[in-house]
Protein backbone atom coordinates (compact mmCIF):
# COMPACT_ATOMS: atom_id res chain seq x y z
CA UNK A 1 32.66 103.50 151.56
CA UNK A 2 32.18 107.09 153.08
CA UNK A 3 30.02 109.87 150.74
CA UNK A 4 33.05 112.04 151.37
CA UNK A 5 35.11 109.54 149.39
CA UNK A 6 32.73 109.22 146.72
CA UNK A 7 32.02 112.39 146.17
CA UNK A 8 36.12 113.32 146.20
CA UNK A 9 35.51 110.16 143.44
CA UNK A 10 33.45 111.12 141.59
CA UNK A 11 35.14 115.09 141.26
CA UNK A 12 38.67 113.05 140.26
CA UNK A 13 36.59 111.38 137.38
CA UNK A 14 34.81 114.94 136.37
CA UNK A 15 38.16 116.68 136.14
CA UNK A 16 39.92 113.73 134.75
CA UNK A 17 37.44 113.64 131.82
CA UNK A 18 36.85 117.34 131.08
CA UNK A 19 40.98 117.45 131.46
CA UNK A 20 40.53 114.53 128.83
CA UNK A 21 37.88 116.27 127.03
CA UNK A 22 39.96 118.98 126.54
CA UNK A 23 43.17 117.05 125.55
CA UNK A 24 41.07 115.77 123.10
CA UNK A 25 39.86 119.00 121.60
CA UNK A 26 43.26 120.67 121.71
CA UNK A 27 44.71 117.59 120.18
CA UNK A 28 41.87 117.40 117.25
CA UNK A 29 42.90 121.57 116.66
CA UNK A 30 46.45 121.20 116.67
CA UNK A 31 45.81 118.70 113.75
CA UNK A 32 43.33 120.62 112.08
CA UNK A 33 46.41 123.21 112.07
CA UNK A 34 48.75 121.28 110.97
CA UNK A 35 46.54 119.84 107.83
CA UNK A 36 45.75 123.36 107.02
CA UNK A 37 49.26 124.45 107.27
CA UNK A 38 50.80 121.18 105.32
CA UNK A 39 48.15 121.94 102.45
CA UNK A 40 48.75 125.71 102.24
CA UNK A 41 52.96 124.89 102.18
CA UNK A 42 51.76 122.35 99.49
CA UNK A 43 50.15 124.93 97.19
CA UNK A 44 52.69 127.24 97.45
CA UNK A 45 55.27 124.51 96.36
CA UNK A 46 52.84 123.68 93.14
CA UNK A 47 52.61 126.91 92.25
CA UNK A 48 55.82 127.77 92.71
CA UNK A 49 57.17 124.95 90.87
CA UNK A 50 54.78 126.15 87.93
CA UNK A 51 56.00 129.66 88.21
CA UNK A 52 59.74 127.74 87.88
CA UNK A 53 58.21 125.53 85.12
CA UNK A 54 57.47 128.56 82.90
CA UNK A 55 60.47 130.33 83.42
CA UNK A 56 62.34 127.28 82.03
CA UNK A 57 60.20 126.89 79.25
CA UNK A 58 60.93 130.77 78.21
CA UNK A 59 64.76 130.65 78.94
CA UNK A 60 64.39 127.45 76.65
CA UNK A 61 62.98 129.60 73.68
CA UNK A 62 65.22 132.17 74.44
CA UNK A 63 68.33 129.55 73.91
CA UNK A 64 66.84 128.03 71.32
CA UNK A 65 66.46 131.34 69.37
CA UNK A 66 70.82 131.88 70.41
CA UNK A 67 71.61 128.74 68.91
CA UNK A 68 69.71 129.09 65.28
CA UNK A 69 71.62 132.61 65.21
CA UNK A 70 74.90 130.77 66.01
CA UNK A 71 74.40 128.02 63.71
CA UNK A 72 73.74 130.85 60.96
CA UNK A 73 76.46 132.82 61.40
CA UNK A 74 78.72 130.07 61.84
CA UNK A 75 76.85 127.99 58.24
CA UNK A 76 77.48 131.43 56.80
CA UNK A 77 81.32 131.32 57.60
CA UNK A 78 81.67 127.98 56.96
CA UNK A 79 79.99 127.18 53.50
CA UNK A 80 82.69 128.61 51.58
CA UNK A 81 85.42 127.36 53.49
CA UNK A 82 84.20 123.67 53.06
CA UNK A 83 84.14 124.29 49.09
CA UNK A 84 87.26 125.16 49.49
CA UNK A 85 88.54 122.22 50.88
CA UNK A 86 86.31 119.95 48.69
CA UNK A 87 87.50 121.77 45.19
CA UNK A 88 91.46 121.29 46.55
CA UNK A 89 93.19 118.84 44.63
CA UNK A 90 94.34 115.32 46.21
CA UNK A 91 96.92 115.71 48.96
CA UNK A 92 100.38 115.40 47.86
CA UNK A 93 103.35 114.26 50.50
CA UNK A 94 106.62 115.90 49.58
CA UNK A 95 109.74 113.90 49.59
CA UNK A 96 110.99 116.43 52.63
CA UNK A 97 108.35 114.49 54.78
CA UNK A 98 108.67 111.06 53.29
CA UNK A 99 111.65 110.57 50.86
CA UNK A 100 110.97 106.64 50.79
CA UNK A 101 109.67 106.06 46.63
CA UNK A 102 107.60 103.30 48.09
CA UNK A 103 104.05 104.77 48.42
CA UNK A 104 104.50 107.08 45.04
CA UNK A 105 102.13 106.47 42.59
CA UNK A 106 103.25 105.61 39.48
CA UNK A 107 103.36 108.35 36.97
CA UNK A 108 103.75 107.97 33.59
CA UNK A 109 107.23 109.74 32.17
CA UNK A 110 106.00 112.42 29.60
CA UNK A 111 108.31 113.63 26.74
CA UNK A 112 106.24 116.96 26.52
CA UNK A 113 107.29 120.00 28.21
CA UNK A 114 105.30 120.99 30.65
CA UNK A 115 105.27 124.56 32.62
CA UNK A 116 103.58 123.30 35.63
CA UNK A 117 106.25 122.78 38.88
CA UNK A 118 107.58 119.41 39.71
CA UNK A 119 105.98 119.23 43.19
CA UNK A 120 108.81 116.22 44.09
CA UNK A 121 106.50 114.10 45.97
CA UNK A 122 103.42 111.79 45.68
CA UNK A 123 99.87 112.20 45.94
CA UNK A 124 98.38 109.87 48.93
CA UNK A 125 95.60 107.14 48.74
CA UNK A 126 91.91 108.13 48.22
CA UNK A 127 91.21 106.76 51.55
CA UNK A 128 93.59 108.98 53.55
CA UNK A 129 92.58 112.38 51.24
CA UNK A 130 89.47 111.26 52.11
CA UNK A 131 89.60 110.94 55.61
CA UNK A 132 92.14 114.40 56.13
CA UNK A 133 89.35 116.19 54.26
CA UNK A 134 87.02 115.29 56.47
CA UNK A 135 89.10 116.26 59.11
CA UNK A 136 90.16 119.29 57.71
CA UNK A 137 86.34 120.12 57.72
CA UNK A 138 85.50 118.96 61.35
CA UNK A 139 88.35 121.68 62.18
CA UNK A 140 87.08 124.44 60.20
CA UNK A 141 83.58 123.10 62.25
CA UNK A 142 85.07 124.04 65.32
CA UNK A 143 86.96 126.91 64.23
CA UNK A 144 83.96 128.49 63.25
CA UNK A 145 81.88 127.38 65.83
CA UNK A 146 84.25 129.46 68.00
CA UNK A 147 84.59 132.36 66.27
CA UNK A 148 80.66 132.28 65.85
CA UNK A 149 80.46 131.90 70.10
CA UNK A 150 82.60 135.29 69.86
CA UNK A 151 80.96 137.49 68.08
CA UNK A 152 78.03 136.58 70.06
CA UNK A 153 79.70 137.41 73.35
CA UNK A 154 81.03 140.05 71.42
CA UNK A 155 77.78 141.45 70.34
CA UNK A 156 75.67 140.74 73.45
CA UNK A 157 77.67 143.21 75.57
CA UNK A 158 79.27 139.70 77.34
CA UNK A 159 82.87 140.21 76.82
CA UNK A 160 85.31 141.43 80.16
């Protein structure tokens, strides 16, 4: 083989592995980089995450705190009502709703004189003035829940 050709040889394998080499190197930085850059992005997603974390947990107080002043106001506005309902007498069905005699409950026929009003109707089961009590109160529930979600808005500076 001719010393010219080895020598042009052995140059090609000198620049082939300092061009390695340096493939190499720039290839083990870039990855450094990106390490470094994937770990900093990674912080700044904890921490932000925690920063989001604590906000949460102080707009959940803050609800929290809205909700036992709604509940108050609304127990407040309630209470009475419900008495009210629970102190009513039995529910009565006039005969302009139901004229059938079939459901009335039998009454004994009194020869005293009364001064109370002949109502003209019957009063209904215990089950069903049970059960439109209950419902009666569920409404007022509501009613009040609403009117308690008001004044909130009202007071808060919420309202249009």
């Amino acid at each position: 083989m001719n010393p010219l050709a080895i020598k042009a040889l052995i140059g090609a394998a000198i620049l082939a592995l300092a061009f390695g080499a340096g493939w190499a190197t720039n290839g083990w930085r870039l990855n450094t980089k990106i390490q470094t850059d994937r770990a900093v992005r990674t912080e700044s997603v904890v921490a932000a995450v925690g920063q989001r974390v604590n906000e949460n947990a102080t707009e959940e107080k803050k609800q929290a705190s809205i909700n036992k002043n709604i509940d108050k106001v609304k127990d407040e506005e309630l209470s009475p009502v419900v008495k009210h309902i629970i102190a009513a007498p039995r529910v009565r069905v006039g005969t302009a709703i139901c004229p059938s005699p079939v459901a009335r409950t039998p009454e004994a026929e009194s020869a005293s004189v009364s001064n109370d009003s002949d109502t003209g109707g019957w009063v209904v089961r215990e089950d069903l003035d049970r059960d439109i009590r209950a419902l009666k109160i569920k409404v007022e529930e509501a009613l009040a829940t609403g009117r308690a979600c008001q004044k909130f808005v009202r007071d808060n500076g919420l309202a249009p």
